[in-house]
C-alpha atoms as a PDB file:
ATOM      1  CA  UNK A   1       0.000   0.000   0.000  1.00  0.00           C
ATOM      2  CA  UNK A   2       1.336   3.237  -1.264  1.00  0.00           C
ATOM      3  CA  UNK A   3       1.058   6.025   1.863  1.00  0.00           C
ATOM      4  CA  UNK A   4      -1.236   9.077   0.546  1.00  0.00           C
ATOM      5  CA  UNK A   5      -0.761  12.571   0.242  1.00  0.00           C
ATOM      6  CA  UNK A   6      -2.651  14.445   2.958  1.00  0.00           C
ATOM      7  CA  UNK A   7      -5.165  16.291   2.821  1.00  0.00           C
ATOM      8  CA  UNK A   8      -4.326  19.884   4.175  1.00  0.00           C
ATOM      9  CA  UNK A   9      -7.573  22.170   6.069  1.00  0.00           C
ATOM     10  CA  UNK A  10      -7.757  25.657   6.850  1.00  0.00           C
ATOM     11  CA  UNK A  11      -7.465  25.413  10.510  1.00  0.00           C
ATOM     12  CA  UNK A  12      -7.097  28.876  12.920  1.00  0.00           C
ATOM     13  CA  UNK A  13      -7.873  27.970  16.826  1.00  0.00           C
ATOM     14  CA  UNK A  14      -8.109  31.861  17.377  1.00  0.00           C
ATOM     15  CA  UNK A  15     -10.845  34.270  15.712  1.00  0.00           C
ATOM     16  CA  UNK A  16     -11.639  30.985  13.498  1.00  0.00           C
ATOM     17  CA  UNK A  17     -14.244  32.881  11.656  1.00  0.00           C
ATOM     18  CA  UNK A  18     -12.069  35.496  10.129  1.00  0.00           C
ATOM     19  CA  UNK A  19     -10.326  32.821   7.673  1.00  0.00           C
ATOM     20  CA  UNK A  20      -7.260  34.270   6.635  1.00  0.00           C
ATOM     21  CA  UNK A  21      -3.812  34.265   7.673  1.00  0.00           C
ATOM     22  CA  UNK A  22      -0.487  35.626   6.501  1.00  0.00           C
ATOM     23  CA  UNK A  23       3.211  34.742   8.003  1.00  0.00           C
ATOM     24  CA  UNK A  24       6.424  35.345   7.331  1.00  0.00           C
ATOM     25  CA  UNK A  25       8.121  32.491   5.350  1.00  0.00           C
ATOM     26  CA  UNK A  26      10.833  32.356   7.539  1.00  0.00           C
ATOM     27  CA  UNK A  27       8.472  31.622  10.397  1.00  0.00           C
ATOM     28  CA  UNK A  28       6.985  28.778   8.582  1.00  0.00           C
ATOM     29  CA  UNK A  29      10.411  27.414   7.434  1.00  0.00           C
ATOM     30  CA  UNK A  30      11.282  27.832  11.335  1.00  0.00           C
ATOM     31  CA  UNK A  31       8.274  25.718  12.651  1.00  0.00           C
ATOM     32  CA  UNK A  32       8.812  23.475   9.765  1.00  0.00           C
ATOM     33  CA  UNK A  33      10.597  20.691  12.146  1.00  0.00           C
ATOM     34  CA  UNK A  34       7.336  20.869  14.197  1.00  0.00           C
ATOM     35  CA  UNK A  35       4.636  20.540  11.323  1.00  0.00           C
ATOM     36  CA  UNK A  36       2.443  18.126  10.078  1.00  0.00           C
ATOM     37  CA  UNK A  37       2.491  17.011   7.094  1.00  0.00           C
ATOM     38  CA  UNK A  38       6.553  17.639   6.566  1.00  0.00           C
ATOM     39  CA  UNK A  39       6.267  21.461   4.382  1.00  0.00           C
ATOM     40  CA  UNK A  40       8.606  19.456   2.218  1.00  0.00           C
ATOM     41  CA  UNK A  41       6.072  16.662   1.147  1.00  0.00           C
ATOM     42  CA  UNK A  42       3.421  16.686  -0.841  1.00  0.00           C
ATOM     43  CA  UNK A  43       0.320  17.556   0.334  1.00  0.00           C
ATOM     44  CA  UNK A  44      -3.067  19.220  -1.156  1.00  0.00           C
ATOM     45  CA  UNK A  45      -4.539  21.772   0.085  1.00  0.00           C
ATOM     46  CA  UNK A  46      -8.189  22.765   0.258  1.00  0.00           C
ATOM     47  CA  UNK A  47      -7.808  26.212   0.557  1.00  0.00           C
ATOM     48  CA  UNK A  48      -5.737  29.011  -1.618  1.00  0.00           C
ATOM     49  CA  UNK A  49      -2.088  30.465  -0.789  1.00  0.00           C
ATOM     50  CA  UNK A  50      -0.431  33.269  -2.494  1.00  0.00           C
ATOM     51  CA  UNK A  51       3.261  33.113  -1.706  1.00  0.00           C
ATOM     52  CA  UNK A  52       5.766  35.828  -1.902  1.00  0.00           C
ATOM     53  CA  UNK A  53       9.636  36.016  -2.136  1.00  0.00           C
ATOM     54  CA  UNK A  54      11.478  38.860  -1.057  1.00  0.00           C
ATOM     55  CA  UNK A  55      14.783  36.866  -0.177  1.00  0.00           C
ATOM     56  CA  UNK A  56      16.071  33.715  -1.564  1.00  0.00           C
ATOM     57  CA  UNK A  57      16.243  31.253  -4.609  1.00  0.00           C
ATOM     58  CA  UNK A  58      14.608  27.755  -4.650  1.00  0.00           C
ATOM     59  CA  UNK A  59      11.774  25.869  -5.802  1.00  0.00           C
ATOM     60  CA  UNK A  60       8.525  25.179  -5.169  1.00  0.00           C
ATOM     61  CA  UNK A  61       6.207  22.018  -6.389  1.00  0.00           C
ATOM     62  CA  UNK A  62       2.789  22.364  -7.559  1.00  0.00           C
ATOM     63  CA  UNK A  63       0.633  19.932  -9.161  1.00  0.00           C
ATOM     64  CA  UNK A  64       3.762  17.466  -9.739  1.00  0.00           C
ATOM     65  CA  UNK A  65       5.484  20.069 -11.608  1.00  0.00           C
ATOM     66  CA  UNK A  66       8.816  22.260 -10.432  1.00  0.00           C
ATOM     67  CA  UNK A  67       8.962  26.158 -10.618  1.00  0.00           C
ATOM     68  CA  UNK A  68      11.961  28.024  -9.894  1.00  0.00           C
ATOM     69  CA  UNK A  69      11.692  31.051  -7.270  1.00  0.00           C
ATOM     70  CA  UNK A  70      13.535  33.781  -6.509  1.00  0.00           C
ATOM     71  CA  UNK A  71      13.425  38.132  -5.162  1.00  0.00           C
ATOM     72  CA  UNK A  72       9.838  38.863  -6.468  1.00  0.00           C
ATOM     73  CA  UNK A  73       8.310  35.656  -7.510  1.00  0.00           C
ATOM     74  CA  UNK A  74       4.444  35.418  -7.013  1.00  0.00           C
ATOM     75  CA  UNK A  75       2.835  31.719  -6.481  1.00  0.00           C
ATOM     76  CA  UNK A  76      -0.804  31.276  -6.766  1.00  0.00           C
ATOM     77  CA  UNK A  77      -1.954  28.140  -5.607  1.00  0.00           C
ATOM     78  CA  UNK A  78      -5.983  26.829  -6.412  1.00  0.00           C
ATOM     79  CA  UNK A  79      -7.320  24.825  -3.243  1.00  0.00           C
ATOM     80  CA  UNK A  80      -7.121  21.534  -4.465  1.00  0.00           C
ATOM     81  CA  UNK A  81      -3.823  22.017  -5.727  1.00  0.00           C
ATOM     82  CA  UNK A  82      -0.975  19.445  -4.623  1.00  0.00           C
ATOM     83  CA  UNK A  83       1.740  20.688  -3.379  1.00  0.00           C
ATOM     84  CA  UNK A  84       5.158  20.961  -1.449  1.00  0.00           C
ATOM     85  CA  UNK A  85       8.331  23.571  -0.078  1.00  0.00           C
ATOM     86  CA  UNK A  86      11.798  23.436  -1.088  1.00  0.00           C
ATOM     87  CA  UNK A  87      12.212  24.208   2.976  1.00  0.00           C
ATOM     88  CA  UNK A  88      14.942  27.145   2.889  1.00  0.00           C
ATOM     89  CA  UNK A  89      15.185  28.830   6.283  1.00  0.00           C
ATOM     90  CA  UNK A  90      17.534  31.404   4.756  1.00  0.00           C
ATOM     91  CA  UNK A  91      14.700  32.522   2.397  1.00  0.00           C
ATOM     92  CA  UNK A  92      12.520  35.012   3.553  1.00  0.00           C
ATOM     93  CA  UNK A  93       9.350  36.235   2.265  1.00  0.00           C
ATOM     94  CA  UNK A  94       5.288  36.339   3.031  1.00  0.00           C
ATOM     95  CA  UNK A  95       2.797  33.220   2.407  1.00  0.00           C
ATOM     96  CA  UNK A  96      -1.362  34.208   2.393  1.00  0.00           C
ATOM     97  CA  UNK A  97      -3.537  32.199   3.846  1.00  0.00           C
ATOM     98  CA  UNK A  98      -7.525  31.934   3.069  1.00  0.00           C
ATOM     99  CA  UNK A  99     -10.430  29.948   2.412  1.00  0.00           C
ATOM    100  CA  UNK A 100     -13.810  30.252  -0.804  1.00  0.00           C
ATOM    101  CA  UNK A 101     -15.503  31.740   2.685  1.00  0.00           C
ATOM    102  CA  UNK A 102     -13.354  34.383   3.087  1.00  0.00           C
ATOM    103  CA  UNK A 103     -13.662  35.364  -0.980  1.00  0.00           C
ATOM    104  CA  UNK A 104     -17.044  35.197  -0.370  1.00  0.00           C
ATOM    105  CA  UNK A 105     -17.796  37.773   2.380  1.00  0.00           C
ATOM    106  CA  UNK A 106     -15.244  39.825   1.041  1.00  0.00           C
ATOM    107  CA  UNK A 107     -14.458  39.868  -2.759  1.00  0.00           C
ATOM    108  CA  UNK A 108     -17.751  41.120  -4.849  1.00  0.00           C
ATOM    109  CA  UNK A 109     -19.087  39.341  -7.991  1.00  0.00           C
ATOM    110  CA  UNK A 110     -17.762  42.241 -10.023  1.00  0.00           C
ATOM    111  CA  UNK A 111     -14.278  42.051  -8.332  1.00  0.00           C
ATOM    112  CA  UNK A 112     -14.241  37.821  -8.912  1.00  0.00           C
ATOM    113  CA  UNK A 113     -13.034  37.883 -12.181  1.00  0.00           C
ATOM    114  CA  UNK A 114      -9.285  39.246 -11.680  1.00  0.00           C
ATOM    115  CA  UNK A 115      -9.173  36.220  -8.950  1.00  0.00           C
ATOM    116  CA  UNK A 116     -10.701  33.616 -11.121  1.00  0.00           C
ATOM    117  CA  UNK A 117      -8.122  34.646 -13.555  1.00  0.00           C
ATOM    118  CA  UNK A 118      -4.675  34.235 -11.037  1.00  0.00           C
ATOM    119  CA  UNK A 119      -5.872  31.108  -9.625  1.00  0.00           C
ATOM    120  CA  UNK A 120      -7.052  29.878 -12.659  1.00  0.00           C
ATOM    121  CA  UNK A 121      -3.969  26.892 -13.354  1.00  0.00           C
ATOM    122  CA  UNK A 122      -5.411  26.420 -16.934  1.00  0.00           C
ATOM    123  CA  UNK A 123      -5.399  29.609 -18.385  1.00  0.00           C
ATOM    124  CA  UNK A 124      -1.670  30.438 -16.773  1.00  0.00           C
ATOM    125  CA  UNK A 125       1.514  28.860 -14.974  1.00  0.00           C
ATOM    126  CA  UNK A 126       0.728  29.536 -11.558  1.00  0.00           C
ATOM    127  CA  UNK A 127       3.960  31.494 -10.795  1.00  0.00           C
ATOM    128  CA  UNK A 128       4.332  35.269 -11.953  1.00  0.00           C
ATOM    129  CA  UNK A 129       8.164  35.743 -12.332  1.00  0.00           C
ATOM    130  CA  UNK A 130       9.963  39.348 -10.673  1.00  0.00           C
ATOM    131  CA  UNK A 131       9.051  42.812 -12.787  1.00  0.00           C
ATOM    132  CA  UNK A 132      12.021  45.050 -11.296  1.00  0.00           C
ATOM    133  CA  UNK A 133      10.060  47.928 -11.342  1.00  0.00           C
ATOM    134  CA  UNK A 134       6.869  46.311  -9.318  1.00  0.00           C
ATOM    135  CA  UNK A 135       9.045  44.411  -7.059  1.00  0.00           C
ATOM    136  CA  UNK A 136       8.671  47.038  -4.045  1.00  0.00           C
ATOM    137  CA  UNK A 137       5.173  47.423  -5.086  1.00  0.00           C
ATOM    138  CA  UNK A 138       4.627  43.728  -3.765  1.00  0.00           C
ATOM    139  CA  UNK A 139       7.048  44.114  -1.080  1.00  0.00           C
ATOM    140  CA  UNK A 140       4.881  47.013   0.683  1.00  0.00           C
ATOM    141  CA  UNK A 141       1.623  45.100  -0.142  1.00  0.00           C
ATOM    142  CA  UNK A 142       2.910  42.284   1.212  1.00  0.00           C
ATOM    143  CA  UNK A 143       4.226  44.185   4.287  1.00  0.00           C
ATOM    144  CA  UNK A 144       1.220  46.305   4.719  1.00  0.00           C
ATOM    145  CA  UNK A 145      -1.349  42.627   4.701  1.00  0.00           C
ATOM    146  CA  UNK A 146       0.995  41.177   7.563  1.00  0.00           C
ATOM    147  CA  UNK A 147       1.178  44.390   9.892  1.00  0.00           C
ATOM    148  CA  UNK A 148      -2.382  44.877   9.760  1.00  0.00           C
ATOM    149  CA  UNK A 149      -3.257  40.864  10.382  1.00  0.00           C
ATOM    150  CA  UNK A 150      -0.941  41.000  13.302  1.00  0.00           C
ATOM    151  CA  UNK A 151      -1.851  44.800  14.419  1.00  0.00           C
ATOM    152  CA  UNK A 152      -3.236  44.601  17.953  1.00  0.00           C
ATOM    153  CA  UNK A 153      -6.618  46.918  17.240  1.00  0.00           C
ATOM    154  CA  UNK A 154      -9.110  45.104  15.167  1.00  0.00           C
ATOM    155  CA  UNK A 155     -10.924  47.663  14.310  1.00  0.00           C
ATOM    156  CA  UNK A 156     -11.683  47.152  11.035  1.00  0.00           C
ATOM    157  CA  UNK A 157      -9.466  44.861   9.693  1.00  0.00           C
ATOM    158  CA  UNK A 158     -11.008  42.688   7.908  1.00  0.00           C
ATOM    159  CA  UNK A 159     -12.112  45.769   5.206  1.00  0.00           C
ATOM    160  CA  UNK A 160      -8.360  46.595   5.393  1.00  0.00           C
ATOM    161  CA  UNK A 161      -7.199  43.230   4.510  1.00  0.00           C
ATOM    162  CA  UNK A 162      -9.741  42.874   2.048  1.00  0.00           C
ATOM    163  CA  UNK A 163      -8.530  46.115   0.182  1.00  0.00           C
ATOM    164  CA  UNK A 164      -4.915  45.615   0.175  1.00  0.00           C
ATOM    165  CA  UNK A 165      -5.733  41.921  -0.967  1.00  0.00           C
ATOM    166  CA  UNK A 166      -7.927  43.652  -4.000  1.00  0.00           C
ATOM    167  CA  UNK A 167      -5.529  45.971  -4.534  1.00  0.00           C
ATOM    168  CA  UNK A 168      -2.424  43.103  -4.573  1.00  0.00           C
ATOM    169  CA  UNK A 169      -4.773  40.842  -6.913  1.00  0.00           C
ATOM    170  CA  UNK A 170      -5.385  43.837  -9.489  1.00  0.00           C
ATOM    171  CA  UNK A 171      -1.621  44.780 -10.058  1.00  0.00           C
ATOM    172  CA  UNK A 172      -0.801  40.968 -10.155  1.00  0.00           C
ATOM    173  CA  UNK A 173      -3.496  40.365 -13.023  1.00  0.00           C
ATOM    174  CA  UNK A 174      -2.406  43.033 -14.661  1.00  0.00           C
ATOM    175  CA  UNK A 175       0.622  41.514 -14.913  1.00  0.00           C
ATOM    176  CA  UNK A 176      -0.689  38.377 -15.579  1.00  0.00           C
ATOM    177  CA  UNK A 177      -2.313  40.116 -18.634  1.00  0.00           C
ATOM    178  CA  UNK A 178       0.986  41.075 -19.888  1.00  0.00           C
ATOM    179  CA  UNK A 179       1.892  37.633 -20.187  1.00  0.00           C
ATOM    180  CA  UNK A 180      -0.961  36.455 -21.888  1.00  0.00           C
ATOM    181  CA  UNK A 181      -0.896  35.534 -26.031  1.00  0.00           C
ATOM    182  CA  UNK A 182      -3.945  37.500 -26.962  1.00  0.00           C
ATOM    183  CA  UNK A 183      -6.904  39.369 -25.143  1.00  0.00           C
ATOM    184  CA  UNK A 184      -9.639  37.055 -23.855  1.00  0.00           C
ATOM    185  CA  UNK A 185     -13.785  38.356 -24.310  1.00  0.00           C
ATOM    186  CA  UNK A 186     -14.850  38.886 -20.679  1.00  0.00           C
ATOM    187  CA  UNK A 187     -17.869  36.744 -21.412  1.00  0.00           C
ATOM    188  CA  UNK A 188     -16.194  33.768 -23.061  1.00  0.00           C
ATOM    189  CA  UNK A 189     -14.065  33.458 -19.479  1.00  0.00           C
ATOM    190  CA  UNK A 190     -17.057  33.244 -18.217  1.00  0.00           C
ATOM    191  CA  UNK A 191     -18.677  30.708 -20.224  1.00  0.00           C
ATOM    192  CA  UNK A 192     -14.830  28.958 -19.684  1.00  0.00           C
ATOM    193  CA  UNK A 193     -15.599  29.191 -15.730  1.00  0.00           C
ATOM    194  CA  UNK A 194     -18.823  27.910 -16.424  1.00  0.00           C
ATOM    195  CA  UNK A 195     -17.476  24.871 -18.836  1.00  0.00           C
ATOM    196  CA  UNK A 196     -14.376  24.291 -16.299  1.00  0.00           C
ATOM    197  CA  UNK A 197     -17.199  24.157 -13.187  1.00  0.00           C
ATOM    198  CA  UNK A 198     -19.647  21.435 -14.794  1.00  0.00           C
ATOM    199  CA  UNK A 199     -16.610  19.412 -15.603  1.00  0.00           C
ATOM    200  CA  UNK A 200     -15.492  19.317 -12.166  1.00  0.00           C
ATOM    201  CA  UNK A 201     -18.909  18.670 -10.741  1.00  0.00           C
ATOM    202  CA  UNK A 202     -19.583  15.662 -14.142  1.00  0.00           C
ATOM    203  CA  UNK A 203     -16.132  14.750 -15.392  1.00  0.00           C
ATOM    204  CA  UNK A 204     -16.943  11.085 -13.650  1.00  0.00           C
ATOM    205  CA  UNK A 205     -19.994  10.140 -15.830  1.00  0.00           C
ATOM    206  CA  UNK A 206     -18.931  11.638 -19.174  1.00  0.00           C
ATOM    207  CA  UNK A 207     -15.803  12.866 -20.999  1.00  0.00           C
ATOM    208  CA  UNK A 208     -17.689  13.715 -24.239  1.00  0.00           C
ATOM    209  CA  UNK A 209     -17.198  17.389 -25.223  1.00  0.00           C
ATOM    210  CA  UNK A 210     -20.853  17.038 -26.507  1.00  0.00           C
ATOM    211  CA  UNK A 211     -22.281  15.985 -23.887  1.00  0.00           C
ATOM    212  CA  UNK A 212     -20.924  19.238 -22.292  1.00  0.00           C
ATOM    213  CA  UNK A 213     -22.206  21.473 -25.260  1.00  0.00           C
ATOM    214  CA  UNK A 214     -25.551  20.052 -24.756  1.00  0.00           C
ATOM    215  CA  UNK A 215     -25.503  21.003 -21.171  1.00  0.00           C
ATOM    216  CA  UNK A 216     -24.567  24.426 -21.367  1.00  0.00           C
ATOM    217  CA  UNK A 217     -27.007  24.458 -24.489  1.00  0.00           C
ATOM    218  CA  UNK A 218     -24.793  25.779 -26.890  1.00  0.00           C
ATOM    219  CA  UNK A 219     -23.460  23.884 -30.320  1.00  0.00           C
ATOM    220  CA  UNK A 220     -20.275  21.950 -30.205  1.00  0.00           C
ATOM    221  CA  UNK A 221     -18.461  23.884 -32.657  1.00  0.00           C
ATOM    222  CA  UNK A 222     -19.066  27.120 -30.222  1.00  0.00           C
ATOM    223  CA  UNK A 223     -17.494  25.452 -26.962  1.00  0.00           C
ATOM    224  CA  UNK A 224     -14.751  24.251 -28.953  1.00  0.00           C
ATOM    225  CA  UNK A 225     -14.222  27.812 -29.959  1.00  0.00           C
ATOM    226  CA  UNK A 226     -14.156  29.170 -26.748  1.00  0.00           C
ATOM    227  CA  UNK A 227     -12.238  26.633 -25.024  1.00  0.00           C
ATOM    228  CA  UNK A 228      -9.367  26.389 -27.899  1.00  0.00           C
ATOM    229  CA  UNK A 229      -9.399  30.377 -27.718  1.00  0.00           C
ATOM    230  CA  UNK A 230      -9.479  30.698 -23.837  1.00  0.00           C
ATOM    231  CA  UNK A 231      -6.986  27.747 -23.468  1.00  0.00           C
ATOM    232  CA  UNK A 232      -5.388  26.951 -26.754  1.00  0.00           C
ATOM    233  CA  UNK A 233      -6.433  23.479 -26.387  1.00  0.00           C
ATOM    234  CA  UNK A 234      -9.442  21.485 -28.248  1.00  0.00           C
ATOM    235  CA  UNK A 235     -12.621  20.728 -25.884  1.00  0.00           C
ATOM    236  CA  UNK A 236     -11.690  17.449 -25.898  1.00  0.00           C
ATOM    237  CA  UNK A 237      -7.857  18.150 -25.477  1.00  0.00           C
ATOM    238  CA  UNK A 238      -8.962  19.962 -22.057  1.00  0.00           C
ATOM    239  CA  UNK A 239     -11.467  17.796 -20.524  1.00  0.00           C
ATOM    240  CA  UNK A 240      -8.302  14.807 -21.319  1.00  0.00           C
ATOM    241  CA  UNK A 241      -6.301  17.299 -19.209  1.00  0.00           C
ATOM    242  CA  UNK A 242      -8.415  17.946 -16.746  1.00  0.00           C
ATOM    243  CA  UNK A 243      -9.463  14.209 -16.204  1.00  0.00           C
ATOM    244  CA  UNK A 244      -5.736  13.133 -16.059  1.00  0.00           C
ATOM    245  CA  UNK A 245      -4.763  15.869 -13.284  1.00  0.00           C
ATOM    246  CA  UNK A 246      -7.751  14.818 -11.139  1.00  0.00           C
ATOM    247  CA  UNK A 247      -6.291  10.878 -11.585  1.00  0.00           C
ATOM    248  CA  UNK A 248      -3.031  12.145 -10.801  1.00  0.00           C
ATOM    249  CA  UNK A 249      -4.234  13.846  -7.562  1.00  0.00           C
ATOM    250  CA  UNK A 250      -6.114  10.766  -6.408  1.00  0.00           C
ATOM    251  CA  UNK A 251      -3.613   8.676  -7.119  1.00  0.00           C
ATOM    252  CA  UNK A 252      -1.500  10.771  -4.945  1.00  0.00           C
ATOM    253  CA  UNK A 253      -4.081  11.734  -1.632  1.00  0.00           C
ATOM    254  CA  UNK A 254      -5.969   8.336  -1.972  1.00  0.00           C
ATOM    255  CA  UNK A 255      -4.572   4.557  -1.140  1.00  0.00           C
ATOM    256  CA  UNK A 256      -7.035   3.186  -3.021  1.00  0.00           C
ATOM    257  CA  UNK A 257      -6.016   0.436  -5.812  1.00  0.00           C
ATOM    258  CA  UNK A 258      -5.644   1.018  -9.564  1.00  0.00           C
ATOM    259  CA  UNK A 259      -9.093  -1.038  -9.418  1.00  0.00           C
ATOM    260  CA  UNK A 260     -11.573   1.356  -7.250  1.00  0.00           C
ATOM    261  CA  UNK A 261      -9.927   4.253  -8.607  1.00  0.00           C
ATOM    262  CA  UNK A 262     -10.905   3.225 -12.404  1.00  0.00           C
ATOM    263  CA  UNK A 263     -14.238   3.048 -10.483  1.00  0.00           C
ATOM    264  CA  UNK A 264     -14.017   6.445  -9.002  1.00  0.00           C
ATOM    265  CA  UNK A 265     -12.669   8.367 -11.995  1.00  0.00           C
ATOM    266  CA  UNK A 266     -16.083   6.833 -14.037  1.00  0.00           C
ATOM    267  CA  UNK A 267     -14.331   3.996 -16.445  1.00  0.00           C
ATOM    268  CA  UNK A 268     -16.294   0.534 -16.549  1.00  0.00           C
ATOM    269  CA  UNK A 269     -13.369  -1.178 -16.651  1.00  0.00           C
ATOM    270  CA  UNK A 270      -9.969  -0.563 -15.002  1.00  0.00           C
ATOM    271  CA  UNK A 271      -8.289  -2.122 -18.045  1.00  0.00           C
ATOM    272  CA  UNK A 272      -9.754   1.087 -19.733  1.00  0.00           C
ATOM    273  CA  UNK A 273      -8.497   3.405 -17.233  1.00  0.00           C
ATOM    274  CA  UNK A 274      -4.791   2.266 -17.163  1.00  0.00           C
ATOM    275  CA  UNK A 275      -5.125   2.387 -20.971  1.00  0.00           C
ATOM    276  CA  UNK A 276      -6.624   5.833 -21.311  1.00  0.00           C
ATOM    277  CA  UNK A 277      -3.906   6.920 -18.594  1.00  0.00           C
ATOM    278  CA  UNK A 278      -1.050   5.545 -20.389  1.00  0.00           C
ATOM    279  CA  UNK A 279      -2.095   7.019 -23.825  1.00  0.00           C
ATOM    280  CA  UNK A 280      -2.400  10.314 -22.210  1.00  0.00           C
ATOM    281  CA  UNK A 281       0.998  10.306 -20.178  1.00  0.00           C
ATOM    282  CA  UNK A 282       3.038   7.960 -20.681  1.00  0.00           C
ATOM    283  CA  UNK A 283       3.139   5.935 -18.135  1.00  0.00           C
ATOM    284  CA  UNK A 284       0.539   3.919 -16.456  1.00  0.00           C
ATOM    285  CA  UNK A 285      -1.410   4.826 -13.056  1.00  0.00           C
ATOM    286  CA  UNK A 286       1.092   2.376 -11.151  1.00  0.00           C
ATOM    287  CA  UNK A 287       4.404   4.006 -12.759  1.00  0.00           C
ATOM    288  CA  UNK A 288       2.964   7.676 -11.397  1.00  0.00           C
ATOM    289  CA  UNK A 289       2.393   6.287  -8.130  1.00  0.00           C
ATOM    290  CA  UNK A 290       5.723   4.792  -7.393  1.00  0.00           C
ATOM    291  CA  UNK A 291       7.663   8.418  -8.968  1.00  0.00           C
ATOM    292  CA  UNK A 292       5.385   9.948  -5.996  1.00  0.00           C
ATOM    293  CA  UNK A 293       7.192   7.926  -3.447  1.00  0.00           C
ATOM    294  CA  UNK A 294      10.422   7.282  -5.233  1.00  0.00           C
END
């Protein structure tokens, strides 16, 4: 039996119903000895970080894949996302803390979209690399979140957090949009969201790009559109993509066998499973597992 990838919760003993946090990365790396999970294993979270550099070169591992860091670099990590710290205590820098019930009673449906866009791993890479001129931008947004979440008077800071946190995710997607190959039509990210949403919720009974234009009652040829434009990939290209990350990220968190999990992912057979796997990666099911562990 393989051991599985925790599962990581927001979890704040004190003032539990304001659910944010931010830290110093050095104080993380510090406790590090005394946390569970290990920082430096992977584990996926159900929740959504933004981590911050302002010291220090490493790497950090998201979704089984290896970005650099280093003075400036943003990280925007989805809950649901696995992950794990190249543990550095000579690195310094800020990690954010918060959970969909935060974004909720704080971020408006007009202000959503910018967020959608950052934490959105299939749109972007989830890292934005330094900009030498914004760099002490961050730094003092970054700065400014922490001193208020630790200032002793509460009065208000929740709003103030809020703002700076609106303000942080605004310059950061405009940088994102710097970075991006061509301009997007605010309403086919929406329909995207809206394509990317259903999937999550029915990518177990069907992986028929169809199936999905019937459900959002629109033609075929329009989703493909929007999804190839918005993504660069094919309807069918995506939901392949998005079906092999979630079996990656099972096969990581769960101990299940090859068996249930061809079960669980919606395959009749696991002989179709380890196929469909293997034509999409390379490797089968079992081969990813042991690299986890390896």
């Amino acid at each position: 039996m393989t051991a599985a990838i925790p599962q990581v919760f927001f979890h704040k003993p004190l003032n539990a119903d304001f659910q944010f946090e931010a830290m110093p990365l050095k104080r993380l790396f510090e406790r590090s000895p005394h946390i569970s999970p290990a920082l430096n294993r992977p584990h996926r979270v159900e929740f959504y970080q933004i981590l911050y550099i302002t010291e220090g070169r490493g790497r950090h591992y998201i979704d089984f894949t290896s970005y650099e860091y280093c003075p400036g670099s943003l990280m925007f990590i989805a809950a649901g996302q696995v992950h794990a710290f190249e543990v550095k205590p000579e690195n310094e820098g800020f990690l954010l803390l918060f959970t969909e019930e935060f974004l909720t009673r704080n971020i408006s449906h007009s202000e959503i979209l910018p967020f959608s866009r950052l934490f959105n791993y299939h749109l972007y890479p989830p890292d934005i690399q330094p900009v030498k001129a914004l760099t002490p931008v961050f730094d003092a947004i970054f700065s400014d979140i922490h001193n208020e979440y630790i200032f002793t008077n509460a009065f208000a800071r929740e709003e103030i957090i809020r703002t700076l946190l609106k303000l942080l995710m605004l310059k950061a997607e405009r940088l994102k949009q710097t970075l991006a190959p061509a301009e997007i039509k605010a309403d086919w990210l929406v329909r995207f969201n809206a394509f990317r949403k259903l999937l999550s919720v029915r990518y177990t009974d069907t992986r028929n790009a169809d199936a999905y234009a019937d459900m959002m009652h629109m033609s075929y040829t329009h989703l493909n559109r929007i999804i190839k434009t918005v993504t660069g990939n094919t309807a069918k290209a995506f939901i392949d993509s998005f079906v092999i990350m979630e079996a990656k990220r099972h096969l990581a968190v769960s101990d299940a066998s090859i068996k249930e999990l061809s079960y669980i992912m919606g395959f009749d057979e696991p002989t179709n499973f380890v196929k469909y796997f293997k034509k999409q990666t390379g490797r089968s099911p079992a081969q990813f597992r042991r690299t986890l562990t390896a």
